[in-house]
N, C-alpha and C. Protein backbone atom coordinates (compact mmCIF):
# COMPACT_ATOMS: atom_id res chain seq x y z
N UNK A 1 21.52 122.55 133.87
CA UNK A 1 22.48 123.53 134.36
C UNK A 1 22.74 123.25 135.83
N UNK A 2 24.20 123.57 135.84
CA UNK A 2 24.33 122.57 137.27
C UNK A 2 24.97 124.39 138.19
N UNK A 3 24.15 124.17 139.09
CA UNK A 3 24.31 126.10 139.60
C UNK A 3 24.92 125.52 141.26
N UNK A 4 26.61 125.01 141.24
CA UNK A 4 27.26 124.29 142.32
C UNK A 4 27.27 125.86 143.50
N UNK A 5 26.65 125.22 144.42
CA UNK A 5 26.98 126.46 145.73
C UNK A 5 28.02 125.71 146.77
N UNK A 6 28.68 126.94 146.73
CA UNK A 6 30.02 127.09 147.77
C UNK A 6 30.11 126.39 149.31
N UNK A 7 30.66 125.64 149.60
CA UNK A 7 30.55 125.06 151.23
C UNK A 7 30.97 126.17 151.91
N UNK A 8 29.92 126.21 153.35
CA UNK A 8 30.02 127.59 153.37
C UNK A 8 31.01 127.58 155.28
N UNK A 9 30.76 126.03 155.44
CA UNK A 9 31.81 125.77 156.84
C UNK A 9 33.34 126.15 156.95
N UNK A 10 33.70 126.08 157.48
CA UNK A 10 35.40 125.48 157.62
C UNK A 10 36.10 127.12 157.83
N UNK A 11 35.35 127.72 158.52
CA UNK A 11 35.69 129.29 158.78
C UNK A 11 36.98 129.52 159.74
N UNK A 12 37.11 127.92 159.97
CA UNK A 12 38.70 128.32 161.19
C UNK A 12 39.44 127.51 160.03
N UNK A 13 39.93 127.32 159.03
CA UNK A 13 40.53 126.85 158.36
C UNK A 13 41.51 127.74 157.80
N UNK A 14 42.39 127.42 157.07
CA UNK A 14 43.21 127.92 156.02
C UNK A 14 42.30 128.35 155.08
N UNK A 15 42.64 129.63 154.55
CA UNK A 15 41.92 129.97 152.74
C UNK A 15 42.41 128.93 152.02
N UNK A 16 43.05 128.52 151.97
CA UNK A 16 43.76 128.37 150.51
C UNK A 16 43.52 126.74 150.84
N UNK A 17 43.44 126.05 152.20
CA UNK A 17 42.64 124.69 151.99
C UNK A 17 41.41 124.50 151.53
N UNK A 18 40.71 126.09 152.10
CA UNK A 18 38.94 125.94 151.61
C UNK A 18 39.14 125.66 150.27
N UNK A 19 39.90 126.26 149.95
CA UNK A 19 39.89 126.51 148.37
C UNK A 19 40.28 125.41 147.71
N UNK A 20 40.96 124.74 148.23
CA UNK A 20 41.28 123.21 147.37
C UNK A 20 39.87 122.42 148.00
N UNK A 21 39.52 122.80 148.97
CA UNK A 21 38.17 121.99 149.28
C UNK A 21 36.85 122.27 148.19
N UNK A 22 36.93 123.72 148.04
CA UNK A 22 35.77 124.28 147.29
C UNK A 22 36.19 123.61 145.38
N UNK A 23 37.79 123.30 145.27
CA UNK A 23 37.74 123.08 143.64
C UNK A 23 37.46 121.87 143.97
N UNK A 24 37.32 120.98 145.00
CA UNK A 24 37.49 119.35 144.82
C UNK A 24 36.03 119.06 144.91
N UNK A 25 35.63 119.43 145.83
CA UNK A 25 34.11 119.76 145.49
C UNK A 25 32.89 119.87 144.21
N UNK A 26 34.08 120.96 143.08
CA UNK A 26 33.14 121.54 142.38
C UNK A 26 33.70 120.13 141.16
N UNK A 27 35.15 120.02 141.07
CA UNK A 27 35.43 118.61 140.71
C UNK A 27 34.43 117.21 140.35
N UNK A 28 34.22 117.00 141.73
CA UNK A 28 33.23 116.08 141.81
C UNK A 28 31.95 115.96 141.70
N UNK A 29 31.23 117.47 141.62
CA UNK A 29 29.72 118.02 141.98
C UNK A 29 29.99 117.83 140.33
N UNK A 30 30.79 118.45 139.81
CA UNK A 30 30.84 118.57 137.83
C UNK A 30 30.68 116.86 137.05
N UNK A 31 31.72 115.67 137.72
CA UNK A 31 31.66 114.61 137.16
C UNK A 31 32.83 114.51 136.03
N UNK A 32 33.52 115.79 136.14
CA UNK A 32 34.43 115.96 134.84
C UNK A 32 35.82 115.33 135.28
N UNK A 33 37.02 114.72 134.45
CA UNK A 33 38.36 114.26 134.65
C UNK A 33 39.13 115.64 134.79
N UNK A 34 40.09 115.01 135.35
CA UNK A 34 40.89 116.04 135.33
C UNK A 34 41.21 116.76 133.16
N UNK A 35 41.29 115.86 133.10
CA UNK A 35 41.10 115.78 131.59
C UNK A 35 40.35 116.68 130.59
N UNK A 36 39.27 116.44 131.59
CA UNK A 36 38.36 117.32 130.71
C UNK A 36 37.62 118.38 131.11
N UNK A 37 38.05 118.74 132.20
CA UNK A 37 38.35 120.06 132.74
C UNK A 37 39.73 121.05 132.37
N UNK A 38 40.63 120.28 131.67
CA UNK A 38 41.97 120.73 131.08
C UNK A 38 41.38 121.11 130.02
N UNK A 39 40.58 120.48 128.68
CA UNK A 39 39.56 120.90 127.75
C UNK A 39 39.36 121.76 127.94
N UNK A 40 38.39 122.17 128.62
CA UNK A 40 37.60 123.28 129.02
C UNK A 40 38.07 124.52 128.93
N UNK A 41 39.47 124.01 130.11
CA UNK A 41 40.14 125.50 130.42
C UNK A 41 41.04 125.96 129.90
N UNK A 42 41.87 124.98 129.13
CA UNK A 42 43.09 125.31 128.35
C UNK A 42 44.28 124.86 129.45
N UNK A 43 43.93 124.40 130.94
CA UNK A 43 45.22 124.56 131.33
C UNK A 43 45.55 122.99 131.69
N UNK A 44 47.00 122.47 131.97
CA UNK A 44 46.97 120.87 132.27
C UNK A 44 46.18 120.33 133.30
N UNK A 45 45.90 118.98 132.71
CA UNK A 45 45.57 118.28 133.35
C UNK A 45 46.22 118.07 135.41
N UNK A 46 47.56 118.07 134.85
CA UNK A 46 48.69 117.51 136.19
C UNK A 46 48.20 118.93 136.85
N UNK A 47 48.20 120.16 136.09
CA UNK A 47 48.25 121.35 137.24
C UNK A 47 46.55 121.14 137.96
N UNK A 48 45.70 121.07 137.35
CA UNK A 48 44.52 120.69 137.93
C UNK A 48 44.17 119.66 139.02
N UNK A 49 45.20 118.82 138.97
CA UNK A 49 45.39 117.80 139.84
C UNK A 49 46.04 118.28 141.48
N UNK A 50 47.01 119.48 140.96
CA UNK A 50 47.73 120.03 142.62
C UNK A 50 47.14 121.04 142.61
N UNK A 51 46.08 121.86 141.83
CA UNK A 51 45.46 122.94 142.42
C UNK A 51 44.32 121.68 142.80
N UNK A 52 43.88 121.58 142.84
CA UNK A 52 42.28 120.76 143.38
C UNK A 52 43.02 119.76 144.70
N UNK A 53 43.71 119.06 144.61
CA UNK A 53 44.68 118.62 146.09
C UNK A 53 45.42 119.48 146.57
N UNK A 54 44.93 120.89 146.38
CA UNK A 54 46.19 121.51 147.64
C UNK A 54 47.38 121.21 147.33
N UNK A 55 48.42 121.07 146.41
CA UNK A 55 49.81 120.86 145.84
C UNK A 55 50.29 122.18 146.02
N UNK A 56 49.13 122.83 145.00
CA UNK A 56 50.16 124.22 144.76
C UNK A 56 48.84 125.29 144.67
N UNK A 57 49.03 126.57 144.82
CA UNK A 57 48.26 127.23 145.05
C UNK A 57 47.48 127.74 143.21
N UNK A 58 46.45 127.77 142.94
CA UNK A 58 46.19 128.22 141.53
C UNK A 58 45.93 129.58 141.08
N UNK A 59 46.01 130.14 139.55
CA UNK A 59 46.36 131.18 139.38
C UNK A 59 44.49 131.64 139.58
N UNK A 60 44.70 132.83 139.68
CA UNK A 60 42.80 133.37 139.53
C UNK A 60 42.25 132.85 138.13
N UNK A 61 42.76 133.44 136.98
CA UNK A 61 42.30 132.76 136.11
C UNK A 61 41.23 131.72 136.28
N UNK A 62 42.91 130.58 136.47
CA UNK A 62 41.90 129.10 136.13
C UNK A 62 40.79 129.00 137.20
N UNK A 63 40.86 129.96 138.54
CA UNK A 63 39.39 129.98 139.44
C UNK A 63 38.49 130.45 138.53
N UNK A 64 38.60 131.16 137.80
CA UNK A 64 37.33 132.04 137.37
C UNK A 64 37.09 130.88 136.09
N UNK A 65 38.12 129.80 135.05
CA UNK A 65 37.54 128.93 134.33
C UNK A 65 36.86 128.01 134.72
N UNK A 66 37.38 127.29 136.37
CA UNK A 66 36.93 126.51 136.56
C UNK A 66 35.63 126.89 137.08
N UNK A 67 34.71 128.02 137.56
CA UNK A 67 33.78 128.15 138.08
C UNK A 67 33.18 128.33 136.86
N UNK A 68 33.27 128.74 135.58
CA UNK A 68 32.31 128.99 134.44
C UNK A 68 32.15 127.47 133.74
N UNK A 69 33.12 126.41 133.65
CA UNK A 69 33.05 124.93 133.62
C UNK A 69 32.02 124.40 134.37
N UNK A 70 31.80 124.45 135.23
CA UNK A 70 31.50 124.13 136.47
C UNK A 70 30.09 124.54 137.07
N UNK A 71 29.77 125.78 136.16
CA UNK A 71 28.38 126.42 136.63
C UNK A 71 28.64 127.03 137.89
N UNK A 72 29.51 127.27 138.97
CA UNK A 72 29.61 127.39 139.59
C UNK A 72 29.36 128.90 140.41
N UNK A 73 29.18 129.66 141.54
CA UNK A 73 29.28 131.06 141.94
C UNK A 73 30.48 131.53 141.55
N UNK A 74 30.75 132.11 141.03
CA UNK A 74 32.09 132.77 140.54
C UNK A 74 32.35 133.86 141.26
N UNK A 75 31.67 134.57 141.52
CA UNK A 75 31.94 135.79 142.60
C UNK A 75 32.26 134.92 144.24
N UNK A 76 31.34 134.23 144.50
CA UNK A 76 32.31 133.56 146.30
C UNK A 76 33.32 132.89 145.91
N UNK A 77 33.14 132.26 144.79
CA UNK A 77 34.92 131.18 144.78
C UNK A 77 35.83 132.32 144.67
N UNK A 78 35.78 133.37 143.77
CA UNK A 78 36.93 134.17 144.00
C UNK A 78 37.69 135.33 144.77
N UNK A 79 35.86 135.34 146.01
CA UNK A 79 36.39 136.04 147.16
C UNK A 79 37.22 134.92 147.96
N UNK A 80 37.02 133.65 147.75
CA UNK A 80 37.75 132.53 148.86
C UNK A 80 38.84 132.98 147.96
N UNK A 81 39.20 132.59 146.72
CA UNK A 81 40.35 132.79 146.33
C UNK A 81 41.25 134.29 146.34
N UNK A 82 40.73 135.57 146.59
CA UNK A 82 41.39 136.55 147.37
C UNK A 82 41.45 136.63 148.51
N UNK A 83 40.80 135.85 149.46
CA UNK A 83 41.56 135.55 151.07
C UNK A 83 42.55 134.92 150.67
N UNK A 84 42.74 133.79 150.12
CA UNK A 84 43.88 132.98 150.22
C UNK A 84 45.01 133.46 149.69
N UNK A 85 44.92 134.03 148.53
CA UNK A 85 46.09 135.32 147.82
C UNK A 85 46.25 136.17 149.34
N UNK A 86 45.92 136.59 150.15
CA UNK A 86 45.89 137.90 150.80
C UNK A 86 46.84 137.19 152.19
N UNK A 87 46.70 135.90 152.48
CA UNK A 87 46.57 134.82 153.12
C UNK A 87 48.16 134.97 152.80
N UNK A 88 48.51 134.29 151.99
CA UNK A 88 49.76 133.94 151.34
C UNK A 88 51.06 134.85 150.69
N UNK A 89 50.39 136.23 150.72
CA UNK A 89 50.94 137.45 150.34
C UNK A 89 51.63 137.81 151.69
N UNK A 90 50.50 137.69 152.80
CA UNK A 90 51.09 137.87 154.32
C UNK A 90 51.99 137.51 154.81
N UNK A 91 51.98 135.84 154.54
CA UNK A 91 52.78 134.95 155.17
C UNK A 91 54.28 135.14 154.90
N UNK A 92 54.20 135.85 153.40
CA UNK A 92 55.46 136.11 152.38
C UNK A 92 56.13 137.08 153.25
N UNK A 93 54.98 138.47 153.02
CA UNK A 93 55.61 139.30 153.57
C UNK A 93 57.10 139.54 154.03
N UNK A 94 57.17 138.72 155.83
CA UNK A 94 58.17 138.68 156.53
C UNK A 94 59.76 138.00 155.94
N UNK A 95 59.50 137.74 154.85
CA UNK A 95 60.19 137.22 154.62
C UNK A 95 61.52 137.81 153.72
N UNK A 96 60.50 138.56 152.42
CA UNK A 96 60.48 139.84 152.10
C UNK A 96 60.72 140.97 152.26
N UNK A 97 60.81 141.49 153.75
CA UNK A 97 61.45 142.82 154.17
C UNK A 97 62.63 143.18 154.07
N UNK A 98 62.10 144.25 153.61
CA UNK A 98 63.53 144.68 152.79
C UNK A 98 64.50 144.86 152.22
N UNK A 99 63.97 144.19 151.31
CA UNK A 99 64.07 144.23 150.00
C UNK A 99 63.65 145.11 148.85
N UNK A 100 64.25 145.38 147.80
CA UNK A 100 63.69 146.65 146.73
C UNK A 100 62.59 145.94 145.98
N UNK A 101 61.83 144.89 146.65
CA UNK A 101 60.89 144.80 145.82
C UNK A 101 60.68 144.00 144.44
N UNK A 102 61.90 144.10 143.82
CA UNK A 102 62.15 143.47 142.43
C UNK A 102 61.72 142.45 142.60
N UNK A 103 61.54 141.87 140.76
CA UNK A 103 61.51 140.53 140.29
C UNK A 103 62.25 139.73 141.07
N UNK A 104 61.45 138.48 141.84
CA UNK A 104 63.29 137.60 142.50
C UNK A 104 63.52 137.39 143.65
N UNK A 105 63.36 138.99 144.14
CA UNK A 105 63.69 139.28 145.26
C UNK A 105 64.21 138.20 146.39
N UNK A 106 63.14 137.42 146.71
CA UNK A 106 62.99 136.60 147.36
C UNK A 106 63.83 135.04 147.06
N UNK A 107 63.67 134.99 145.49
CA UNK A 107 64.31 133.65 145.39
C UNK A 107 65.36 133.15 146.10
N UNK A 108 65.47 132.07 146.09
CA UNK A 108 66.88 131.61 146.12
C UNK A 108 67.70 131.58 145.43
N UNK A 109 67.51 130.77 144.34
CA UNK A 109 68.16 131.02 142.97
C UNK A 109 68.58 132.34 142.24
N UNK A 110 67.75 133.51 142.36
CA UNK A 110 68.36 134.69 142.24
C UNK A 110 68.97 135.56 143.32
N UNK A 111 69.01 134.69 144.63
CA UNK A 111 70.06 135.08 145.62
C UNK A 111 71.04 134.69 145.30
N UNK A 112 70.82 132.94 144.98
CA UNK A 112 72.48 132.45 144.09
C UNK A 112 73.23 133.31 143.43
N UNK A 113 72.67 133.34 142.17
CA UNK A 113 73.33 134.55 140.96
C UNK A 113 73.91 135.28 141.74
N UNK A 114 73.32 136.12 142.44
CA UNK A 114 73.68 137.44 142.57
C UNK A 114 74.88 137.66 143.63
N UNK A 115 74.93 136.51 144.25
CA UNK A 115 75.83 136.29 145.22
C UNK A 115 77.28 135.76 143.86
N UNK A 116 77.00 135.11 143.51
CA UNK A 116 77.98 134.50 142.04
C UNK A 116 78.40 135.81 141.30
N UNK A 117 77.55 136.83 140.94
CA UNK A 117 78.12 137.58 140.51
C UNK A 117 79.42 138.27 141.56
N UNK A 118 78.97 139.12 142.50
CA UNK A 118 79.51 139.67 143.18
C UNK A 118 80.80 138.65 143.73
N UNK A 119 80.87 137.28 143.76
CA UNK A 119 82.00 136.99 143.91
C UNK A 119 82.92 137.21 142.70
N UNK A 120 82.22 136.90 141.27
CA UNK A 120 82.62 137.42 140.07
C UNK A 120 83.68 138.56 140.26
N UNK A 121 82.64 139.36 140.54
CA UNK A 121 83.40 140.92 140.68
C UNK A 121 84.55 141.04 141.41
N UNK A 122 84.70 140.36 142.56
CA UNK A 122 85.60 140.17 143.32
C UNK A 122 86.84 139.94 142.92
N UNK A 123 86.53 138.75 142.44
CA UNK A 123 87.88 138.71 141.93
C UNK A 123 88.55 139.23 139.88
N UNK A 124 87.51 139.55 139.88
CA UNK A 124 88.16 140.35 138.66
C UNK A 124 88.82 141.86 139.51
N UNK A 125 88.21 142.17 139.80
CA UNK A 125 88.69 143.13 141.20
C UNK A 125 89.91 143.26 141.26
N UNK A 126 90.32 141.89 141.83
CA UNK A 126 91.54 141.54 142.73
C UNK A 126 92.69 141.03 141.72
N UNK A 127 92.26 140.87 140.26
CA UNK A 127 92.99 140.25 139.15
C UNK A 127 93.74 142.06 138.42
N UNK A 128 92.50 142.68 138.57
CA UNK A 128 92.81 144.26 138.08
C UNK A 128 94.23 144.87 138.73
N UNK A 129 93.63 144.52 139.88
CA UNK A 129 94.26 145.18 141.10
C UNK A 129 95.78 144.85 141.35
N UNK A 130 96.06 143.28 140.95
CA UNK A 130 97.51 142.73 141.10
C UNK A 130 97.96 142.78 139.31
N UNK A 131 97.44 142.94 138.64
CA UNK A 131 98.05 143.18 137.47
C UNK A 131 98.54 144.90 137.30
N UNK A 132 97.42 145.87 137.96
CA UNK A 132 98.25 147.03 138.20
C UNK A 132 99.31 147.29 138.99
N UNK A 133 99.44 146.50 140.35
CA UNK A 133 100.44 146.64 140.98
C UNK A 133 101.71 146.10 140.70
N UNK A 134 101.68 145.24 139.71
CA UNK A 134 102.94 144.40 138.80
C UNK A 134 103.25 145.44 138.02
N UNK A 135 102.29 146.23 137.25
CA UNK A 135 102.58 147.36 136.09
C UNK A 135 103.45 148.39 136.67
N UNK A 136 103.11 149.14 138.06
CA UNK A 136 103.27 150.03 138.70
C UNK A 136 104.69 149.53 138.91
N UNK A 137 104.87 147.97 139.96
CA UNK A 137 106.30 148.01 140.33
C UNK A 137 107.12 147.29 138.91
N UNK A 138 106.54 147.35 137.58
CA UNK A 138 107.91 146.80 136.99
C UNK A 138 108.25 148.08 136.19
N UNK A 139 107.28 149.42 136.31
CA UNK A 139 107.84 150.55 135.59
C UNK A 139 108.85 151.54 136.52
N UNK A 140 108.52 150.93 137.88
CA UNK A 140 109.44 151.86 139.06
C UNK A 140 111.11 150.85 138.68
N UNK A 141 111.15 149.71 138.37
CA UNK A 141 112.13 148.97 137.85
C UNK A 141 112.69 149.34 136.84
N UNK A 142 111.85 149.55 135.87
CA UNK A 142 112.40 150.02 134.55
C UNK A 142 113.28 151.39 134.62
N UNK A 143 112.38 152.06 135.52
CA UNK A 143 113.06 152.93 135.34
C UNK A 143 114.59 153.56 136.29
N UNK A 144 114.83 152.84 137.35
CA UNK A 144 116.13 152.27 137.80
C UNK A 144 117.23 151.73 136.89
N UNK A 145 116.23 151.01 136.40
CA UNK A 145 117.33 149.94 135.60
C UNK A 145 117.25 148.95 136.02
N UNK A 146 116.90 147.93 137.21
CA UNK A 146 117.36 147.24 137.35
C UNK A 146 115.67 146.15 137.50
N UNK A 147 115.23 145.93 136.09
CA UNK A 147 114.10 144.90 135.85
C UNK A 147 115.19 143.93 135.22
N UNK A 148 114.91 142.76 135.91
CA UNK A 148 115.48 141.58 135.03
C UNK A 148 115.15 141.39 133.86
N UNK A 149 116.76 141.39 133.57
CA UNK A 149 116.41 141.25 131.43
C UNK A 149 116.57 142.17 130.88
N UNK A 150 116.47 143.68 131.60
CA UNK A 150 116.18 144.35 130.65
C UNK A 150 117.85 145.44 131.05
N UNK A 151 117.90 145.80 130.17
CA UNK A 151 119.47 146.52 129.49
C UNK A 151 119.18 147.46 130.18
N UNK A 152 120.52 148.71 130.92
CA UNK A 152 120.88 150.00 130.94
C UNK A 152 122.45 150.14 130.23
């Protein structure tokens, strides 16, 4: 039984580097492939590869699989891994203000849309708007008499 303890340096660091430090660590302390740590956990191989290099940040979950793989402290890896959530929630924050919060919010891509819609709207808008004002001035015509084409 392999009982991997946490590196406990690097206190001026980033969370979320410790944390690719602490999976690369437990990585190598284990002897396992990326491969067969994907086994283990159910999750890919490739994602195991940018959570353990710092690519991309990983979900808690796979912290809490990879520390039961691993033999590992499961309670400190996943206090490192709620600094780094807390870490990264922060950073968001500012970015975030003020906004309702929703799904998205933040994206880009659902800034796209939503900007696409509202031009949408726009001009259906403006299509409403000049087809009523054609309606309006060809019934003020009609009723003169004098719409082209049409008989008094």
């Amino acid at each position: 039984m392999m009982d991997h303890v946490l590196l406990s340096g690097g206190a001026s660091k980033d969370p979320a580097d410790r944390l690719s430090e602490e999976l690369r660590s437990l990585k190598s302390a284990s002897g396992l492939t990326y491969a067969r740590i994907s086994e283990h956990t159910h999750y890919a191989k490739s994602s195991w590869e940018r959570w353990v290099n710092g690519k991309q940040f990983p979900p808690r979950d796979a912290v809490e699989r990879i520390a039961a793989v691993c033999q590992a402290d499961e309670r400190r890896l996943l206090e490192l891994w709620t600094r780094a959530e807390a870490c990264r929630t922060a950073a968001a924050a500012p970015v975030t203000a003020g906004h309702s919060g929703a799904p998205g919010d933040g994206d880009a891509a659902s800034q796209d849309r939503r900007q696409m819609a509202l031009w949408s709207l726009t001009v259906l808008a403006l299509a409403l708007t000049a087809g009523l004002a054609r309606s309006v001035a060809q019934g003020r015509e009609l009723r003169r008499g004098t719409l082209p084409g049409g008989g008094a």
